[in-house]
Protein backbone atom coordinates (compact mmCIF):
# COMPACT_ATOMS: atom_id res chain seq x y z
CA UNK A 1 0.16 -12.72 -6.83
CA UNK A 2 3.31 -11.26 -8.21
CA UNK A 3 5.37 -14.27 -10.95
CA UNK A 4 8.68 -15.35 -9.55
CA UNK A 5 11.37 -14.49 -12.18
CA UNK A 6 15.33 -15.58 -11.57
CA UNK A 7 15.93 -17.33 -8.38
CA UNK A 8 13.38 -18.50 -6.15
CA UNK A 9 14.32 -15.65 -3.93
CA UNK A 10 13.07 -12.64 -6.22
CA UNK A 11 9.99 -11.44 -7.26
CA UNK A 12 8.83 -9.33 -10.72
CA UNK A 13 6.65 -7.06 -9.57
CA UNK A 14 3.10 -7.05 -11.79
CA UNK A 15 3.00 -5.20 -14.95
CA UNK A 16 -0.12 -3.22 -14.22
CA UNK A 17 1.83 -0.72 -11.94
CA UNK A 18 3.90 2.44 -12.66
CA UNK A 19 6.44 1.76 -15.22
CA UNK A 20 9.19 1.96 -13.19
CA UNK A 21 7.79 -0.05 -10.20
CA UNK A 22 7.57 -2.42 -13.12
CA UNK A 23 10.49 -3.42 -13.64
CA UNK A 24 12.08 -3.63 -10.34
CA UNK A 25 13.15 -7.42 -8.85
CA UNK A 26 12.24 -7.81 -5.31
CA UNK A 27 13.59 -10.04 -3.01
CA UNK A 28 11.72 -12.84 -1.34
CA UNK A 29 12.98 -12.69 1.94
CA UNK A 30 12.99 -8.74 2.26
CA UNK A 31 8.94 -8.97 1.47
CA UNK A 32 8.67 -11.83 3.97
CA UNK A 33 10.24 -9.57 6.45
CA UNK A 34 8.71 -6.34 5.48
CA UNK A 35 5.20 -8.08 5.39
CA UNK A 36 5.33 -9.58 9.20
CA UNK A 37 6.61 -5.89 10.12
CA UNK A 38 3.18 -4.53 8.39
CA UNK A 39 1.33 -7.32 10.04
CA UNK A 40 2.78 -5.77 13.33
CA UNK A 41 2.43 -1.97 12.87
CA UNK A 42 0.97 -1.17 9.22
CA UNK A 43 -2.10 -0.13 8.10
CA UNK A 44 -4.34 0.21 5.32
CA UNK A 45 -6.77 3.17 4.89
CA UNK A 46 -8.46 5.53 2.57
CA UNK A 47 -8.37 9.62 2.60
CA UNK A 48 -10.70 11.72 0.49
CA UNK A 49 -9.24 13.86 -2.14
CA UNK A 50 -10.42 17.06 -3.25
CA UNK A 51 -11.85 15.67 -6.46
CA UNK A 52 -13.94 13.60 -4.17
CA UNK A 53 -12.18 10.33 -5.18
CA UNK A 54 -11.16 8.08 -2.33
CA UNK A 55 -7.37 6.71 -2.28
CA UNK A 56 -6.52 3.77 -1.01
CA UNK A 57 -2.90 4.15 1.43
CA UNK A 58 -0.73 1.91 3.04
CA UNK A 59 1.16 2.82 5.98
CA UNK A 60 4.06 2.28 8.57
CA UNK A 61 5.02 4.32 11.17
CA UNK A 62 7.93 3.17 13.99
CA UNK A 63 10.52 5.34 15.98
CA UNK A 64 13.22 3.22 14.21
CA UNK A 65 14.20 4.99 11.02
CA UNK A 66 16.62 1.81 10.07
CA UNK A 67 13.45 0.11 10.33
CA UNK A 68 11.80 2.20 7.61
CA UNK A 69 14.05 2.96 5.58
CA UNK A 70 14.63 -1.38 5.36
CA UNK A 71 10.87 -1.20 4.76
CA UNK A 72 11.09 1.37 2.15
CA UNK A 73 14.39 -0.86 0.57
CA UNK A 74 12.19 -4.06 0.88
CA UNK A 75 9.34 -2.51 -1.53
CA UNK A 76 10.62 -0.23 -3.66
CA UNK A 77 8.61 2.73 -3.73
CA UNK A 78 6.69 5.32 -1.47
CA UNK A 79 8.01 7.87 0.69
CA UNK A 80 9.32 8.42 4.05
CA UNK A 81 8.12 11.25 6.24
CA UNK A 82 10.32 12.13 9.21
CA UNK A 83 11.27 12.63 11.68
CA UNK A 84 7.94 13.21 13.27
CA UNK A 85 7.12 14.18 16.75
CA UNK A 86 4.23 13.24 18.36
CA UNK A 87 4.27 15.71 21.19
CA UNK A 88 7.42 16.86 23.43
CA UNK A 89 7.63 13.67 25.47
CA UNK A 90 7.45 11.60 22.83
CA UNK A 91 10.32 9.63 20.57
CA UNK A 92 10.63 11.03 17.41
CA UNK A 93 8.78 9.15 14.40
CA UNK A 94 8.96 8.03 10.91
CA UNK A 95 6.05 7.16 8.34
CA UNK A 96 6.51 5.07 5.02
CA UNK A 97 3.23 5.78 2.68
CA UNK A 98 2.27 4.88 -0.39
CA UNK A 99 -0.84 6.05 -1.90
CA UNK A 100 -3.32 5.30 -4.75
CA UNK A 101 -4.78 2.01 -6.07
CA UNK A 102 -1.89 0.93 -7.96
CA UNK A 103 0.46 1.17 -5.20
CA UNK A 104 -1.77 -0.80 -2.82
CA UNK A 105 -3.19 -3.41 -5.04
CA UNK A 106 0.50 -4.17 -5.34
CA UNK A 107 1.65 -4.05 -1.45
CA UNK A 108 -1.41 -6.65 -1.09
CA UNK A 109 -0.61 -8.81 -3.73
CA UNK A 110 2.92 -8.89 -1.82
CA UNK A 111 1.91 -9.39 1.57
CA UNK A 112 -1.17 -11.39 0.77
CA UNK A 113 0.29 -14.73 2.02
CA UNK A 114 1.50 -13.66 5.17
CA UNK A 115 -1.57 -11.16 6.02
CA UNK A 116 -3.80 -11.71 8.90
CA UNK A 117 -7.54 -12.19 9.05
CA UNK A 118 -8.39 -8.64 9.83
CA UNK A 119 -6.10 -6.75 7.78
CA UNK A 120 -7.05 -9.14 4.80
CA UNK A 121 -10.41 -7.99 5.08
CA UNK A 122 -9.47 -4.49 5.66
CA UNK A 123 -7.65 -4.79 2.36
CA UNK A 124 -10.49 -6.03 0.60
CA UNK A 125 -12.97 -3.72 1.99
CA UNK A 126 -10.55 -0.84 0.36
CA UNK A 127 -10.30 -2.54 -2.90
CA UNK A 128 -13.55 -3.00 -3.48
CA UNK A 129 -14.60 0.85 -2.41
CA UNK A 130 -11.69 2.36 -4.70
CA UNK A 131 -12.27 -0.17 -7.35
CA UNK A 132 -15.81 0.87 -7.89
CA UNK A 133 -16.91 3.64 -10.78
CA UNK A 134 -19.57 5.64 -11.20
CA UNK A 135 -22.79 4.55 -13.00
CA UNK A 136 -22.40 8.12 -14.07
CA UNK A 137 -18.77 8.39 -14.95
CA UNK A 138 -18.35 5.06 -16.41
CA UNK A 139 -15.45 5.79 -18.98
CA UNK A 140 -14.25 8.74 -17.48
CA UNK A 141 -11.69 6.83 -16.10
CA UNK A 142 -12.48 8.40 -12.49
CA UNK A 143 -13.40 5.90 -9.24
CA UNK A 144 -15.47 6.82 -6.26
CA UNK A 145 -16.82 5.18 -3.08
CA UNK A 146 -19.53 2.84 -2.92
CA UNK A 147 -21.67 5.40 -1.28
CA UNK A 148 -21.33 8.06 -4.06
CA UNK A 149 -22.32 5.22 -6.15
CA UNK A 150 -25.50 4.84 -4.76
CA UNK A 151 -26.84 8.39 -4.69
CA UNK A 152 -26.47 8.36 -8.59
């Protein structure tokens, strides 16, 4: 869980994250907020890459762009896709994403607290798949899914 640093209403974000998501003060409130909006219409999931590492993702998607660009304010980092469009009688849409372990170990370490049952153990179900290396690339630095795991 991130330290509190300051007021009681800010949050340093851990140090094991980019260096300049390191460094940025968060506030309390904002992450209380953005946390019951993820709870509502986030979620957490994994793509394959190309290298045949999986990546962990978090994601929000509403047809309120206020709303995600508060969300984006809130956390600090990621990117917002938009407007998307769904189909031609459909509102149009924007996505917030953040991708790769670092990112997401850190949007569950902030929402933790005010995460449901389910997407708790969605979120540990992800970090335990992209947190697991290779028998055979053990200091390569490179993670894979529990199933390429076991075929090694």
């Amino acid at each position: 869980m991130p330290r509190f640093v300051g007021s009681k209403n800010s949050i340093k974000v851990p140090t094991n994250v980019d260096a300049a998501i390191s460094k940025m003060i968060i506030n309390r409130e904002e992450i209380i907020w953005a946390a019951g909006l993820f709870e509502g219409e986030g979620c957490f999931t994994t793509s394959k890459l190309s290298s045949g590492r999986i990546e962990a993702n978090v994601n929000i998607v509403s047809t309120d762009k206020d709303v995600v660009e508060r969300f984006y304010r809130a956390i600090g980092f990621g990117a917002i896709q938009g407007p998307l469009r769904g189909g031609e009688d459909r509102k149009p849409c924007w996505r917030w994403r953040a991708a790769g372990f670092e990112k997401f170990q850190t949007i569950v370490a902030f929402f933790w607290p005010w995460l449901g049952e389910r997407r708790r153990a969605r979120a540990a179900e992800i970090l335990n798949i992209t947190n697991t290396r290779c028998p055979a690339e053990r200091g390569t630095g490179r993670f894979c899914s529990i199933k390429d795991c076991v075929k090694t």
